[in-house]
Protein backbone atom coordinates (compact mmCIF):
# COMPACT_ATOMS: atom_id res chain seq x y z
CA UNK A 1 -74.46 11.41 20.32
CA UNK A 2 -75.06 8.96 17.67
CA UNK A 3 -75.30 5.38 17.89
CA UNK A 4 -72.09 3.34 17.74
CA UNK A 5 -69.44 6.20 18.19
CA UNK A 6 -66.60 5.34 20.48
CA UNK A 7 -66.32 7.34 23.51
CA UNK A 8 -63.03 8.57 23.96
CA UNK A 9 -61.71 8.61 27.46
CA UNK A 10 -59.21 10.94 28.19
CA UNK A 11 -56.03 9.46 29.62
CA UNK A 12 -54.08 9.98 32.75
CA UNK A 13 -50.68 11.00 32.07
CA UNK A 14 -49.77 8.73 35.57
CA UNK A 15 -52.08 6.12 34.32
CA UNK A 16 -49.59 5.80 30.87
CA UNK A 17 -46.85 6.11 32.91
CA UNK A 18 -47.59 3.30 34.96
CA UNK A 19 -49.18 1.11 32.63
CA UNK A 20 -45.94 0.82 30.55
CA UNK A 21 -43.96 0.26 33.57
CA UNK A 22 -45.88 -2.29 34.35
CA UNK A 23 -46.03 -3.86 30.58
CA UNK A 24 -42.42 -3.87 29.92
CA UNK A 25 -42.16 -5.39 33.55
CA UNK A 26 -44.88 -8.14 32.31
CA UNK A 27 -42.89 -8.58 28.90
CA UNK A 28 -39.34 -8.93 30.51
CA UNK A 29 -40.52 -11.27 33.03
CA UNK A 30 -42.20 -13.42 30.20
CA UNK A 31 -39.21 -13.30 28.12
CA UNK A 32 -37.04 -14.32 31.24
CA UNK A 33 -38.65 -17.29 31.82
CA UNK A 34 -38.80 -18.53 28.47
CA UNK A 35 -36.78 -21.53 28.36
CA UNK A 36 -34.01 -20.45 25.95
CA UNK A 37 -33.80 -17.75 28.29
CA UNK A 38 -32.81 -20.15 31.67
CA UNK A 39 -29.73 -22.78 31.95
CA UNK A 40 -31.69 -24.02 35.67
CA UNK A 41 -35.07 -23.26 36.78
CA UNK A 42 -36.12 -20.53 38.14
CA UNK A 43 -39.34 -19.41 39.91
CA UNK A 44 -41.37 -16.81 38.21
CA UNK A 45 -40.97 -14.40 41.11
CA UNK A 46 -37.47 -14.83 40.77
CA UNK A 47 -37.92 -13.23 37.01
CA UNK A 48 -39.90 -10.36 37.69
CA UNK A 49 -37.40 -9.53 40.95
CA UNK A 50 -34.32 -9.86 38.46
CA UNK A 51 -36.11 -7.66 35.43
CA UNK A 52 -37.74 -5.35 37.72
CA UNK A 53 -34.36 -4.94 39.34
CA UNK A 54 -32.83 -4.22 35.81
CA UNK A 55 -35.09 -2.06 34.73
CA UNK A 56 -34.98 0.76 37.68
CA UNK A 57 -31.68 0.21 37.39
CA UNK A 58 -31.18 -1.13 41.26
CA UNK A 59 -28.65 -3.78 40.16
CA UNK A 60 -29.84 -6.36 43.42
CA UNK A 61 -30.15 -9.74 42.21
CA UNK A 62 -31.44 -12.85 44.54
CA UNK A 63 -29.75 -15.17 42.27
CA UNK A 64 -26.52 -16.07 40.34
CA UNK A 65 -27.69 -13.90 37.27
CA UNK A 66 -24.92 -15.21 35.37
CA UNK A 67 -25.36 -19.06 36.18
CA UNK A 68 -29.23 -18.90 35.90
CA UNK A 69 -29.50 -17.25 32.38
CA UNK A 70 -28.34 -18.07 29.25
CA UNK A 71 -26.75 -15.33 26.31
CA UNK A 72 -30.73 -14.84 25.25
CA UNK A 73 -31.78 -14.58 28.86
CA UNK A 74 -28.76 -11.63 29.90
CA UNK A 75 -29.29 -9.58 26.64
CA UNK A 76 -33.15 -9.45 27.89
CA UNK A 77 -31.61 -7.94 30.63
CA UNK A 78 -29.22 -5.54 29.08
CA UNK A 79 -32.06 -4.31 27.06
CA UNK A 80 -33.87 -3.91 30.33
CA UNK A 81 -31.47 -2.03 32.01
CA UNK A 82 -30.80 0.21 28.88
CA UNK A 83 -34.52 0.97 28.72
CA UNK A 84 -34.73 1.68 32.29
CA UNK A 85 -32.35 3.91 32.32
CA UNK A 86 -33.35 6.09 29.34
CA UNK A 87 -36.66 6.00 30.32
CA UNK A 88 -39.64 4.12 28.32
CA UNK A 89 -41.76 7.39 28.22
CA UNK A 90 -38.14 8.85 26.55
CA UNK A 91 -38.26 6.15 24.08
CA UNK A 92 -41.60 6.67 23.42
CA UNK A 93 -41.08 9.71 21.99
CA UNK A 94 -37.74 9.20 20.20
CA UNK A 95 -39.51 6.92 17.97
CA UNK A 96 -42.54 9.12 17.30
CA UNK A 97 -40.01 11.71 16.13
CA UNK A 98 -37.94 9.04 14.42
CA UNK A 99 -41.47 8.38 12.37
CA UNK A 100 -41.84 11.64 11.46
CA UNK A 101 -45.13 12.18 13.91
CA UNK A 102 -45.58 15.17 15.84
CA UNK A 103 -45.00 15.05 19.48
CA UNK A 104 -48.47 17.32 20.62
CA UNK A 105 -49.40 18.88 23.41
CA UNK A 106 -50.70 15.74 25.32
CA UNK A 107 -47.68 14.07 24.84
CA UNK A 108 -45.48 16.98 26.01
CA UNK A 109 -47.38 17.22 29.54
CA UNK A 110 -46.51 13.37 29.34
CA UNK A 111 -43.02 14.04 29.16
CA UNK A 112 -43.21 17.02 31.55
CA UNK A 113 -44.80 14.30 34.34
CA UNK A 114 -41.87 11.82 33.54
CA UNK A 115 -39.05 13.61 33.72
CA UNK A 116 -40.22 15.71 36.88
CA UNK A 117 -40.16 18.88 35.18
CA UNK A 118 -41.64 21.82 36.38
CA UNK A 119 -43.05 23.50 33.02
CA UNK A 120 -44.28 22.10 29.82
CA UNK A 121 -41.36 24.92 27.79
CA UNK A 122 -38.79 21.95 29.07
CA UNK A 123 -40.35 19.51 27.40
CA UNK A 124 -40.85 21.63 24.18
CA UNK A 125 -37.05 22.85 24.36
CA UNK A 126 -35.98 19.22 24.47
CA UNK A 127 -38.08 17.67 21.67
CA UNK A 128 -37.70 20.56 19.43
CA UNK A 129 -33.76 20.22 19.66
CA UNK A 130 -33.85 16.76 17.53
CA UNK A 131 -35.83 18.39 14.83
């Protein structure tokens, strides 16, 4: 190997999966408790129950959602919900084939892992009908 070449590790497709779970979590909970975001204080737990809640689509709330956040502050949760319920891997690949990339093989088995499908043919079927 020579010197200063980047090792490439290969990825997990659970590890991706998880990772932008837990980054749109992060980002939604940071955008929550912005202050245009809040009419009254709330305590950062309180944001990441109220986005994680939107974005698996659960719908419980530990506060008055609609007394604690301001216009800005529901729409981040609108946008949560309507990401969590298309699914962020989903959107992931809408946009590479909005960009004109291909989706390859890796990314296929990624899809095959998030949707719970049993064969990577669904995944091909599916992406290959928005061409």
């Amino acid at each position: 190997m020579r010197r200063g070449a980047v090792i490439k590790k290969k990825s997990n497709p659970y590890t991706i999966i998880l990772l932008s779970f837990l980054i749109t979590l992060c980002f939604g909970t940071l955008l929550l408790a912005l202050p245009i975001a809040q009419k009254h204080p709330v305590p950062l737990i309180g944001h990441f129950f109220i986005a994680t809640s939107a974005f698996t689509v659960t719908g419980l709330a530990t506060i008055d959602i609609t007394a604690d956040y301001t216009y800005f502050g529901l729409t981040v949760i609108m946008l949560l919900i309507q990401v969590g319920g298309l699914g962020i891997v989903t959107l992931g690949m809408v946009i590479f084939i909005l960009i004109g990339r291909k989706v390859g093989l890796k990314n296929r088995f990624l899809i095959t892992e998030a949707l719970n499908q049993t064969s990577i043919a669904a995944s091909y079927v599916s992406s290959n009908l928005s061409s």
